[in-house]
PDB file of N, CA and C in Angstrom:
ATOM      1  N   UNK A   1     146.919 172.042 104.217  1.00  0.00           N
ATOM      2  CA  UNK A   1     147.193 171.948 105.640  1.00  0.00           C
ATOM      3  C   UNK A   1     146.205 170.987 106.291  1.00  0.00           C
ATOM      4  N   UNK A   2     146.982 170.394 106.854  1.00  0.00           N
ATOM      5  CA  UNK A   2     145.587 169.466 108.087  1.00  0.00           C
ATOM      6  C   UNK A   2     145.628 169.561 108.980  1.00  0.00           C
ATOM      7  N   UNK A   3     144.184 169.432 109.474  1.00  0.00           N
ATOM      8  CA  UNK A   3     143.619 169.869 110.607  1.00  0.00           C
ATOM      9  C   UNK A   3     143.244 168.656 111.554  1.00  0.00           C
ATOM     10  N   UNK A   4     144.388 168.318 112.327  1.00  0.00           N
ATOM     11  CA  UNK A   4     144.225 167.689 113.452  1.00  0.00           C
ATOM     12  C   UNK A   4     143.956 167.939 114.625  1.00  0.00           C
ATOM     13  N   UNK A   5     143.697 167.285 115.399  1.00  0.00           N
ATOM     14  CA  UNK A   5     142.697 167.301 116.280  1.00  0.00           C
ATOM     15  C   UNK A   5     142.646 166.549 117.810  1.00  0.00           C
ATOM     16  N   UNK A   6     142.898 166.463 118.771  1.00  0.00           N
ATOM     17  CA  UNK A   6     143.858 165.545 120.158  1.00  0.00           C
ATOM     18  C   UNK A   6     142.343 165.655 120.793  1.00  0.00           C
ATOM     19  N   UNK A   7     142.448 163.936 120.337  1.00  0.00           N
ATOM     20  CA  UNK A   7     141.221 162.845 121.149  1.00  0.00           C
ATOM     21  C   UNK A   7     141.419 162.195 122.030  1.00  0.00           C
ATOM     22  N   UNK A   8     140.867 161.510 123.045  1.00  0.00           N
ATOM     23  CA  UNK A   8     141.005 160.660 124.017  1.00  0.00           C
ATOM     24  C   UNK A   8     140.103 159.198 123.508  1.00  0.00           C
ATOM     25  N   UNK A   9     139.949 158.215 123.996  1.00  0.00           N
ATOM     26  CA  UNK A   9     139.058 156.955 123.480  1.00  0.00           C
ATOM     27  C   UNK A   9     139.025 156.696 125.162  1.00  0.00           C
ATOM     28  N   UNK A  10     138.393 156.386 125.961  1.00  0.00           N
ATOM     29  CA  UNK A  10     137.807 155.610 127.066  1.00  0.00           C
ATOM     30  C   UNK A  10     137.200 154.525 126.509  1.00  0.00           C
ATOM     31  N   UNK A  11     137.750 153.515 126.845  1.00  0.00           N
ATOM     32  CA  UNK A  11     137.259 152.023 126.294  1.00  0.00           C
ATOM     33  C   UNK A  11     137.316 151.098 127.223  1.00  0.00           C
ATOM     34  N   UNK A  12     136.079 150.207 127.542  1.00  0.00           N
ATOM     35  CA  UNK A  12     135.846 148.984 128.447  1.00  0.00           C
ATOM     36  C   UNK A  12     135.782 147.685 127.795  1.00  0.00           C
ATOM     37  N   UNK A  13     136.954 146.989 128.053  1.00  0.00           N
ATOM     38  CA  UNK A  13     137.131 145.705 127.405  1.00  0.00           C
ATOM     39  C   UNK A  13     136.607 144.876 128.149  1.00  0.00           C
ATOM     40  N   UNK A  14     135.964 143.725 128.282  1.00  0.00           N
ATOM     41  CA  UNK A  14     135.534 142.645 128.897  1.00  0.00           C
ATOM     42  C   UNK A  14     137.064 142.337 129.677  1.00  0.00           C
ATOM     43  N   UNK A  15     136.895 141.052 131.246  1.00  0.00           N
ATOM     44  CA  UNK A  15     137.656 141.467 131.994  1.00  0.00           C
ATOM     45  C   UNK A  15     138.211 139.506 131.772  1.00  0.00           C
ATOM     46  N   UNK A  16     137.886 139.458 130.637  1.00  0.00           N
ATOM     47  CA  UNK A  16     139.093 137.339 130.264  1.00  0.00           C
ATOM     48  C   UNK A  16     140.366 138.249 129.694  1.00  0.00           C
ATOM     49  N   UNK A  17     140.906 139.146 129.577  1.00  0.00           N
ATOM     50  CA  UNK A  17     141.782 139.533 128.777  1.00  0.00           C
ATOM     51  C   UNK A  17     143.043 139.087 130.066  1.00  0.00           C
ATOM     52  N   UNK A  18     144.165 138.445 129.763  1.00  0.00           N
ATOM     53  CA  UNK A  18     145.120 138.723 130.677  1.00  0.00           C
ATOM     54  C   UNK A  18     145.675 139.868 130.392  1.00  0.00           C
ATOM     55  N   UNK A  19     147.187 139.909 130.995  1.00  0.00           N
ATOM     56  CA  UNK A  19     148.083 141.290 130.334  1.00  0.00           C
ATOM     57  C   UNK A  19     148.881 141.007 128.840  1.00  0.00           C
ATOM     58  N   UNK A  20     148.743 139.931 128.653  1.00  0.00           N
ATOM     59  CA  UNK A  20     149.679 139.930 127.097  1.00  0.00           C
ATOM     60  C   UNK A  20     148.565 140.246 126.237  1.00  0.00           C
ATOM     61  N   UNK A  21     147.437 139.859 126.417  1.00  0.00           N
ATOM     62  CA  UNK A  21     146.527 139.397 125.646  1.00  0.00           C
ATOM     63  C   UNK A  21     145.846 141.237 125.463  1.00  0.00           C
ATOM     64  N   UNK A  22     145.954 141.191 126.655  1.00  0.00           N
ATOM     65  CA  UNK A  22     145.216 143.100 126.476  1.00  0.00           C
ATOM     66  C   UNK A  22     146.397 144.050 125.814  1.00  0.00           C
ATOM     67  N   UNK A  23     147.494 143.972 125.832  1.00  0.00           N
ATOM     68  CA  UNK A  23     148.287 144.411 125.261  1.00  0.00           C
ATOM     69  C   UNK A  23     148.623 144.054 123.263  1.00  0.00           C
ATOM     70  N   UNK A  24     147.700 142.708 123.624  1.00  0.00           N
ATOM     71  CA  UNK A  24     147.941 142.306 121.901  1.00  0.00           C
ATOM     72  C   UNK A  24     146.935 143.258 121.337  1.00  0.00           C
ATOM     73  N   UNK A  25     145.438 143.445 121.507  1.00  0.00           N
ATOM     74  CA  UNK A  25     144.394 144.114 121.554  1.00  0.00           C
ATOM     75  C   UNK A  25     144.728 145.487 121.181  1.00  0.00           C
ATOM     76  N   UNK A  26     145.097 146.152 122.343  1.00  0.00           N
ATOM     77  CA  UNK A  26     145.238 147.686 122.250  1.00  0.00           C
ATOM     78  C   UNK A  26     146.689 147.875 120.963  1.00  0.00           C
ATOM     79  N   UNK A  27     147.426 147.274 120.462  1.00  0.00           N
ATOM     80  CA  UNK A  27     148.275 147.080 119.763  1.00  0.00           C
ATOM     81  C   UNK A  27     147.983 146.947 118.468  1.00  0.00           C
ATOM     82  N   UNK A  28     146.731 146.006 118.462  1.00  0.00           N
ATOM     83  CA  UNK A  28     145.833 145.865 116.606  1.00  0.00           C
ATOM     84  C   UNK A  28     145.306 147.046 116.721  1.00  0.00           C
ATOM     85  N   UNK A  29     144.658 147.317 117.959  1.00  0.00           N
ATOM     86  CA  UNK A  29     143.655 148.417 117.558  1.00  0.00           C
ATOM     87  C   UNK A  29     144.323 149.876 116.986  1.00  0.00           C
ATOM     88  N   UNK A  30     145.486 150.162 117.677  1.00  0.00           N
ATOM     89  CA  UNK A  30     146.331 151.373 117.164  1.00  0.00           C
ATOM     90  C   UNK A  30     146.984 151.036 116.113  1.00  0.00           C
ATOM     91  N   UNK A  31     147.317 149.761 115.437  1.00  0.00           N
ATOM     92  CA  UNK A  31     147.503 150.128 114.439  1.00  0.00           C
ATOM     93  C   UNK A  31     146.700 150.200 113.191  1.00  0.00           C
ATOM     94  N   UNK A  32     145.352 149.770 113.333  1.00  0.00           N
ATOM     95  CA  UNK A  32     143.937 150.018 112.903  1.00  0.00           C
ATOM     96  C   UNK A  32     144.002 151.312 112.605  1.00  0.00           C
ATOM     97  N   UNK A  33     143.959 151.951 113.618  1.00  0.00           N
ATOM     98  CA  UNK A  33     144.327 153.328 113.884  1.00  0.00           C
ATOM     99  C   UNK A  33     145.004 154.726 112.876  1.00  0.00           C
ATOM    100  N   UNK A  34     146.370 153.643 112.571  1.00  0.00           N
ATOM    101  CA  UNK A  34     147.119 154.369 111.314  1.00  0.00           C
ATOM    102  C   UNK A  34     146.962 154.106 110.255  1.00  0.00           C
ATOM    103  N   UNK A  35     146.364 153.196 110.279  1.00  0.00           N
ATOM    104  CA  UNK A  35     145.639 153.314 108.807  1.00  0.00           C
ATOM    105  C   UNK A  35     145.122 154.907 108.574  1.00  0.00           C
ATOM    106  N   UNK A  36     144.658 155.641 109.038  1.00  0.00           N
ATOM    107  CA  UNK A  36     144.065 156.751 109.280  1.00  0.00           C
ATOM    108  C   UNK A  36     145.036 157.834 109.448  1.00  0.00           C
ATOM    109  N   UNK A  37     145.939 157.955 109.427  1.00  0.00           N
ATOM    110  CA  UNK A  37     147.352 158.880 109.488  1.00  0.00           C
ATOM    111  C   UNK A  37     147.329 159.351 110.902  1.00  0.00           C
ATOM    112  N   UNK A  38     146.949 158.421 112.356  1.00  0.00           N
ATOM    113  CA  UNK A  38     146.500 159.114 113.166  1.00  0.00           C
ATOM    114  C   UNK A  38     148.156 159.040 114.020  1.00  0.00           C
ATOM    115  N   UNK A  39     148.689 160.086 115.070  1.00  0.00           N
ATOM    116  CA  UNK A  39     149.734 160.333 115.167  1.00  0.00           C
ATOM    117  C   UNK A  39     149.636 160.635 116.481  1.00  0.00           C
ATOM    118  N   UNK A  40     150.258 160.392 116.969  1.00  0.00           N
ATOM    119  CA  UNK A  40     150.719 160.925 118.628  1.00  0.00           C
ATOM    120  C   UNK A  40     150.028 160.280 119.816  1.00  0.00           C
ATOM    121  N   UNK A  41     150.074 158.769 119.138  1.00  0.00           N
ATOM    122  CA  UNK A  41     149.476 157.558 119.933  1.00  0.00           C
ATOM    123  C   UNK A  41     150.265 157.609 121.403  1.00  0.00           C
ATOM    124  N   UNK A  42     149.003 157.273 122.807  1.00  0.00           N
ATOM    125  CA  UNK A  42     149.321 156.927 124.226  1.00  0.00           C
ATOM    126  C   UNK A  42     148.676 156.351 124.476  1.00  0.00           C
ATOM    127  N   UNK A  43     148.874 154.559 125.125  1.00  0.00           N
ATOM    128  CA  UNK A  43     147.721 154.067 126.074  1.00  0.00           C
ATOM    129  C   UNK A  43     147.976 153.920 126.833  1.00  0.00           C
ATOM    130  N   UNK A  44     147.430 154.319 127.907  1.00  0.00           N
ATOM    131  CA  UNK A  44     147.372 154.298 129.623  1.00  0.00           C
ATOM    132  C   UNK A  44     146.343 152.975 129.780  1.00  0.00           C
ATOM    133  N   UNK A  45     146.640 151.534 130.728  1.00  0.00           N
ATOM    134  CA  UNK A  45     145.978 150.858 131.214  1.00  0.00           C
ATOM    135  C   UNK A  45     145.451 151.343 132.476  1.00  0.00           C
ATOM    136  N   UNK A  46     144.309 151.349 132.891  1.00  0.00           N
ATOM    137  CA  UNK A  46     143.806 152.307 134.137  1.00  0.00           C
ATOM    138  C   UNK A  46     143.338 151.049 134.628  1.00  0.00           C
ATOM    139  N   UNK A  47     143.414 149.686 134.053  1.00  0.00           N
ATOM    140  CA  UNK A  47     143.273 148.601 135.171  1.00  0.00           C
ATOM    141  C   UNK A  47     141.879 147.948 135.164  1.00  0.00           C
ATOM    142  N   UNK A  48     141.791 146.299 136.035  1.00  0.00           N
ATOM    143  CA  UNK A  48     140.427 145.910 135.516  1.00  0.00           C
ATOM    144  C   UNK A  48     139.942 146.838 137.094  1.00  0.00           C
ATOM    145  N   UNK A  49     138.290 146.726 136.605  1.00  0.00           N
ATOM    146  CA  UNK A  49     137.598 147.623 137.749  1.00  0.00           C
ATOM    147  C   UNK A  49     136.560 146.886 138.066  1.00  0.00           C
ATOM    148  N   UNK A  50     135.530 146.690 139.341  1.00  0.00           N
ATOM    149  CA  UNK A  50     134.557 146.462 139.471  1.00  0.00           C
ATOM    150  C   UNK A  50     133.628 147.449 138.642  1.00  0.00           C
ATOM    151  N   UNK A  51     132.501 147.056 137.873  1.00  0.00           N
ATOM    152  CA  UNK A  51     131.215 147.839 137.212  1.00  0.00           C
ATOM    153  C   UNK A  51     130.070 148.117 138.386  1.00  0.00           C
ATOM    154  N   UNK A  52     129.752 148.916 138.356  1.00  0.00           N
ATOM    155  CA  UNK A  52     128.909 149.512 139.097  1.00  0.00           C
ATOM    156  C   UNK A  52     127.482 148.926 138.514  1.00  0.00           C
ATOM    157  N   UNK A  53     127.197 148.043 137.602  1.00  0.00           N
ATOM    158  CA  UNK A  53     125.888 147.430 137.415  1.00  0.00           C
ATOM    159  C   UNK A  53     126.331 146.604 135.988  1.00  0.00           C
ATOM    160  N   UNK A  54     125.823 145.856 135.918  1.00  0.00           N
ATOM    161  CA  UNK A  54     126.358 144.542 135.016  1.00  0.00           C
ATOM    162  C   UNK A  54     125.979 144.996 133.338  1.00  0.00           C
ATOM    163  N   UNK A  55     126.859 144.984 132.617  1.00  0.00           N
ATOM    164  CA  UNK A  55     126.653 145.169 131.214  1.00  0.00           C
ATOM    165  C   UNK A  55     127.020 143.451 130.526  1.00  0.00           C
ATOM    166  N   UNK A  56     126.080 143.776 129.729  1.00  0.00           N
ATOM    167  CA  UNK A  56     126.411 141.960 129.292  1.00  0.00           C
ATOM    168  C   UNK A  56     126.413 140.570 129.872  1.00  0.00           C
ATOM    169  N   UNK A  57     125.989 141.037 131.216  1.00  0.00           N
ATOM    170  CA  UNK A  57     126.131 140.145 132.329  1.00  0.00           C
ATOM    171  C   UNK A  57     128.044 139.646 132.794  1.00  0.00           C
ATOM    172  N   UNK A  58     128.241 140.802 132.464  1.00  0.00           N
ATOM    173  CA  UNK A  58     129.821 141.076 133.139  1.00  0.00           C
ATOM    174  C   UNK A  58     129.770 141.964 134.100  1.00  0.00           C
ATOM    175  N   UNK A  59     130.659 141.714 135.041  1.00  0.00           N
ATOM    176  CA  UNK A  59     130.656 142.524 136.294  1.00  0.00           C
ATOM    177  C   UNK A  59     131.935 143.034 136.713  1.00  0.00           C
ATOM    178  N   UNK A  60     133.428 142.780 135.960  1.00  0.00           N
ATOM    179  CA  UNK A  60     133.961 143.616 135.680  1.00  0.00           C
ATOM    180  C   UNK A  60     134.831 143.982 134.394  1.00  0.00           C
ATOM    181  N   UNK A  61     135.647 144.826 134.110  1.00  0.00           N
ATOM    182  CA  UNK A  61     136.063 145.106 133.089  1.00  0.00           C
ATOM    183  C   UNK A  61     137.731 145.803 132.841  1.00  0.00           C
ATOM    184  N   UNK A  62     138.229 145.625 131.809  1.00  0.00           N
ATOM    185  CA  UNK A  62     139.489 147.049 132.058  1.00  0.00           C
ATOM    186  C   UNK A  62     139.152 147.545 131.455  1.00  0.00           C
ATOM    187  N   UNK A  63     139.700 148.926 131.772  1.00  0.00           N
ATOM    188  CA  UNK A  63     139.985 150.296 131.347  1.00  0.00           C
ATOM    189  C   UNK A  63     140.854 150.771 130.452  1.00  0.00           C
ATOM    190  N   UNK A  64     140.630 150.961 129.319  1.00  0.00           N
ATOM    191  CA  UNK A  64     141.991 151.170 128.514  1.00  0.00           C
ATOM    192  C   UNK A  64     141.907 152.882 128.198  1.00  0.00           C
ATOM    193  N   UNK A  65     142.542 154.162 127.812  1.00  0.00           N
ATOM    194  CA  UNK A  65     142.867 155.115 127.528  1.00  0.00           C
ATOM    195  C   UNK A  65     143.579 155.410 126.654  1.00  0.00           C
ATOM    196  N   UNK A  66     143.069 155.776 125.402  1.00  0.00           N
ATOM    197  CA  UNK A  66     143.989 155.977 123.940  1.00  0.00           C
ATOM    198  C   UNK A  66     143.944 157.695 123.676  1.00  0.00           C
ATOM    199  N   UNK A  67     145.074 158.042 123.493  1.00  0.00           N
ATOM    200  CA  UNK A  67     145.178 159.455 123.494  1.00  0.00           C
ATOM    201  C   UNK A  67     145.846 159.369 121.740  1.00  0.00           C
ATOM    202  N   UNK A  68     145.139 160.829 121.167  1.00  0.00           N
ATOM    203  CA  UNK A  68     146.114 160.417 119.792  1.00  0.00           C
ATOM    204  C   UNK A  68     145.494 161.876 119.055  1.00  0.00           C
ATOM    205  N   UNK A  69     146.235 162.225 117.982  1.00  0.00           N
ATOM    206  CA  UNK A  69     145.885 163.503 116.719  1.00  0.00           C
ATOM    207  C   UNK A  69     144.967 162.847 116.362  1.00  0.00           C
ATOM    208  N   UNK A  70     144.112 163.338 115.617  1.00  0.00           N
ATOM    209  CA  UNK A  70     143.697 163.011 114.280  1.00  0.00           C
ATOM    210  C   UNK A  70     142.597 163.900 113.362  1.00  0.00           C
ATOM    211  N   UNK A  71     142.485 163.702 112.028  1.00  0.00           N
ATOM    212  CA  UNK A  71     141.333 164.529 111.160  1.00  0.00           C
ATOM    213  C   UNK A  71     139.903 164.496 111.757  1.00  0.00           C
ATOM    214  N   UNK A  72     139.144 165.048 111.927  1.00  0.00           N
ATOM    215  CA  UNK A  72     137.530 164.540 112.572  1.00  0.00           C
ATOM    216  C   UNK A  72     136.709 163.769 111.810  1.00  0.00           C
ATOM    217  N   UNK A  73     137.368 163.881 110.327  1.00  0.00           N
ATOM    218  CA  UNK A  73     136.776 162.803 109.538  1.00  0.00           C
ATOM    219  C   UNK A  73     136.145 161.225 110.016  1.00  0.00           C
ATOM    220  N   UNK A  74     137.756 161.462 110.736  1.00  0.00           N
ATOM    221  CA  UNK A  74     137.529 159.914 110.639  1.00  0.00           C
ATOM    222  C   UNK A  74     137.313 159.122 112.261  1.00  0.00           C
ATOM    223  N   UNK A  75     136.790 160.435 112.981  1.00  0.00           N
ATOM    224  CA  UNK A  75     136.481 159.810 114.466  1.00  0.00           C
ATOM    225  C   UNK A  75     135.292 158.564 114.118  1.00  0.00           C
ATOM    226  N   UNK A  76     134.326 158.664 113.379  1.00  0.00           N
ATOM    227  CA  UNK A  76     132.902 158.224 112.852  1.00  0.00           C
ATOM    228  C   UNK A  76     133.829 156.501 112.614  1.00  0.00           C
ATOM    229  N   UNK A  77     135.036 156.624 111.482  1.00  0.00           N
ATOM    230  CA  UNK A  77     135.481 155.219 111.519  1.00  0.00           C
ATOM    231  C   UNK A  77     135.887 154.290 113.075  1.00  0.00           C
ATOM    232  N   UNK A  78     136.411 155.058 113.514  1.00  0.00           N
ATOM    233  CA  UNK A  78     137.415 154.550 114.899  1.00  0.00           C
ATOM    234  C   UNK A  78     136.024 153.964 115.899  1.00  0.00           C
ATOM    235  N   UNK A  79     134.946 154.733 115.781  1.00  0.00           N
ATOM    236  CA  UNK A  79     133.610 154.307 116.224  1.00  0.00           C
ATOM    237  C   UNK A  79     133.281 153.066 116.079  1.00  0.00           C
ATOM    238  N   UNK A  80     133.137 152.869 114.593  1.00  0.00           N
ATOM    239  CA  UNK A  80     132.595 151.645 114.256  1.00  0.00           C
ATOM    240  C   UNK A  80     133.436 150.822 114.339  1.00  0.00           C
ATOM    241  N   UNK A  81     134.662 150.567 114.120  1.00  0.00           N
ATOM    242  CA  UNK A  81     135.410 149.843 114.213  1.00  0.00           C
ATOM    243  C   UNK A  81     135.188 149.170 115.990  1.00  0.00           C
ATOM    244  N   UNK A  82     135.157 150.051 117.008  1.00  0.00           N
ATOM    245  CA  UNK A  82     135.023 149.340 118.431  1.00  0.00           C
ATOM    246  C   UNK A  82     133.464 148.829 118.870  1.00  0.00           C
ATOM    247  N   UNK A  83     132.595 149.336 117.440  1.00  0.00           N
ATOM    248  CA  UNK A  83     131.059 148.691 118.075  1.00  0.00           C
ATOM    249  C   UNK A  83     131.293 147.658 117.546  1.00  0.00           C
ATOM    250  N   UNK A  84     132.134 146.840 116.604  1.00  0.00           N
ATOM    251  CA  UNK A  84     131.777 145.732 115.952  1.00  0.00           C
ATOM    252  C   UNK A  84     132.785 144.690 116.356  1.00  0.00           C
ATOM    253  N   UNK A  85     133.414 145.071 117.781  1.00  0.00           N
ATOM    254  CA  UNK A  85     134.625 144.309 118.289  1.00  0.00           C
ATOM    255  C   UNK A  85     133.453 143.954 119.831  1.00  0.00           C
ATOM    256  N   UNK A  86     133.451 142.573 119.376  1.00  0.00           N
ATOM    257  CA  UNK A  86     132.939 141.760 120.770  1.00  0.00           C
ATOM    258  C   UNK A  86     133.139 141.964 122.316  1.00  0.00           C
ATOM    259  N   UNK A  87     134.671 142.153 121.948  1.00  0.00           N
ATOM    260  CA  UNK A  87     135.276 142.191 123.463  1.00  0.00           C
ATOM    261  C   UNK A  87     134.959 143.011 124.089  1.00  0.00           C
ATOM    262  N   UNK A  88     134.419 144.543 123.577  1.00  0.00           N
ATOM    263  CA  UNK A  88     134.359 146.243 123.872  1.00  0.00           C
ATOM    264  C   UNK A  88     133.172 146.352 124.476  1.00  0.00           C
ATOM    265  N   UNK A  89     133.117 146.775 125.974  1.00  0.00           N
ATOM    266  CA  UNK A  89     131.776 146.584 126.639  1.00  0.00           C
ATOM    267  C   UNK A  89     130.814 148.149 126.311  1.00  0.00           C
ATOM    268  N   UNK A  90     131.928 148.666 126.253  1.00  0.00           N
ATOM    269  CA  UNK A  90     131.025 150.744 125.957  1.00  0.00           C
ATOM    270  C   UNK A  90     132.606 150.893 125.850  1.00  0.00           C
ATOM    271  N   UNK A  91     132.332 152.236 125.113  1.00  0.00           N
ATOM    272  CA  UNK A  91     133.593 153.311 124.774  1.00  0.00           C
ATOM    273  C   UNK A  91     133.081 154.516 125.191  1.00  0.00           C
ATOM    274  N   UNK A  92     133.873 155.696 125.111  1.00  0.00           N
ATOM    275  CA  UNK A  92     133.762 157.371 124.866  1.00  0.00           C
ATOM    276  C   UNK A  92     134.532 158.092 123.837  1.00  0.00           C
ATOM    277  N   UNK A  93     134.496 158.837 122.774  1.00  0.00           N
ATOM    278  CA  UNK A  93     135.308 159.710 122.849  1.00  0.00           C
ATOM    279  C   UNK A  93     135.580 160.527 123.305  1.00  0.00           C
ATOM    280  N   UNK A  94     136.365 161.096 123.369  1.00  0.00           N
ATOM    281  CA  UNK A  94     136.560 162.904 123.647  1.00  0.00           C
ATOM    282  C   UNK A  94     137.194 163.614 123.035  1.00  0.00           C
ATOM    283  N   UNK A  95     136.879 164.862 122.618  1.00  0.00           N
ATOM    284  CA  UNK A  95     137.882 165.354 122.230  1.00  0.00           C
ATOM    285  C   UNK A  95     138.235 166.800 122.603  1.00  0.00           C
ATOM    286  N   UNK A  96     139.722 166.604 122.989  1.00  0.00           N
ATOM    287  CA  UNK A  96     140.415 167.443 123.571  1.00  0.00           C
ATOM    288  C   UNK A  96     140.894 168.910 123.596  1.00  0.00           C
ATOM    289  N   UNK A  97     140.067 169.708 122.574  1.00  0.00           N
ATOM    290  CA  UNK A  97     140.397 170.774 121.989  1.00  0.00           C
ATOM    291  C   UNK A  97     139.144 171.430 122.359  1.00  0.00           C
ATOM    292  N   UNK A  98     139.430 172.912 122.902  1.00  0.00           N
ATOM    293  CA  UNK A  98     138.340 173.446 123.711  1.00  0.00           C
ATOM    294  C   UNK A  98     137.637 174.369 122.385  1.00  0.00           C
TER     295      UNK A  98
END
């Protein structure tokens, strides 16, 4: 039996992305994703935002929201995978199970 698990990802992309281009992005990245048997993929664009203090010397950013199952194994991969992507100003996980 497996034991899945309903995560959220809060992710800040740098703000050169247009809309095709942020949509190509969140599109590799989920399917990055299944590589991992991860299932019950949602992204909500929550939009670019002003930053409340400059990261990278960027001042603003979008918001992306990835909702999805998965093993806890492999939250640790999905991690590294967004520290070693340029574009990604900070992330969060969460996870959704009390």
């Amino acid at each position: 039996m497996l034991l899945l698990r309903k995560y959220e990802i809060m992710i800040l992309l740098t703000e050169e992305f247009n809309d095709s281009e942020l949509k190509t992005w969140v599109f590799n990245f989920a399917k990055s994703l299944r590589k991992f048997s991860v299932c019950d993929i949602s992204v909500i664009s929550r939009g670019k935002h002003n930053l409340a203090y400059p990261i990278d010397s960027k001042m603003k950013g979008n918001y992306i929201q990835l909702n999805f199952s998965s093993m806890p194994k492999y939250i640790n991969k999905f991690s590294t995978i967004l520290k070693m992507d340029s574009n990604v100003l900070r992330f969060l996980v969460f996870n959704k199970q009390s």
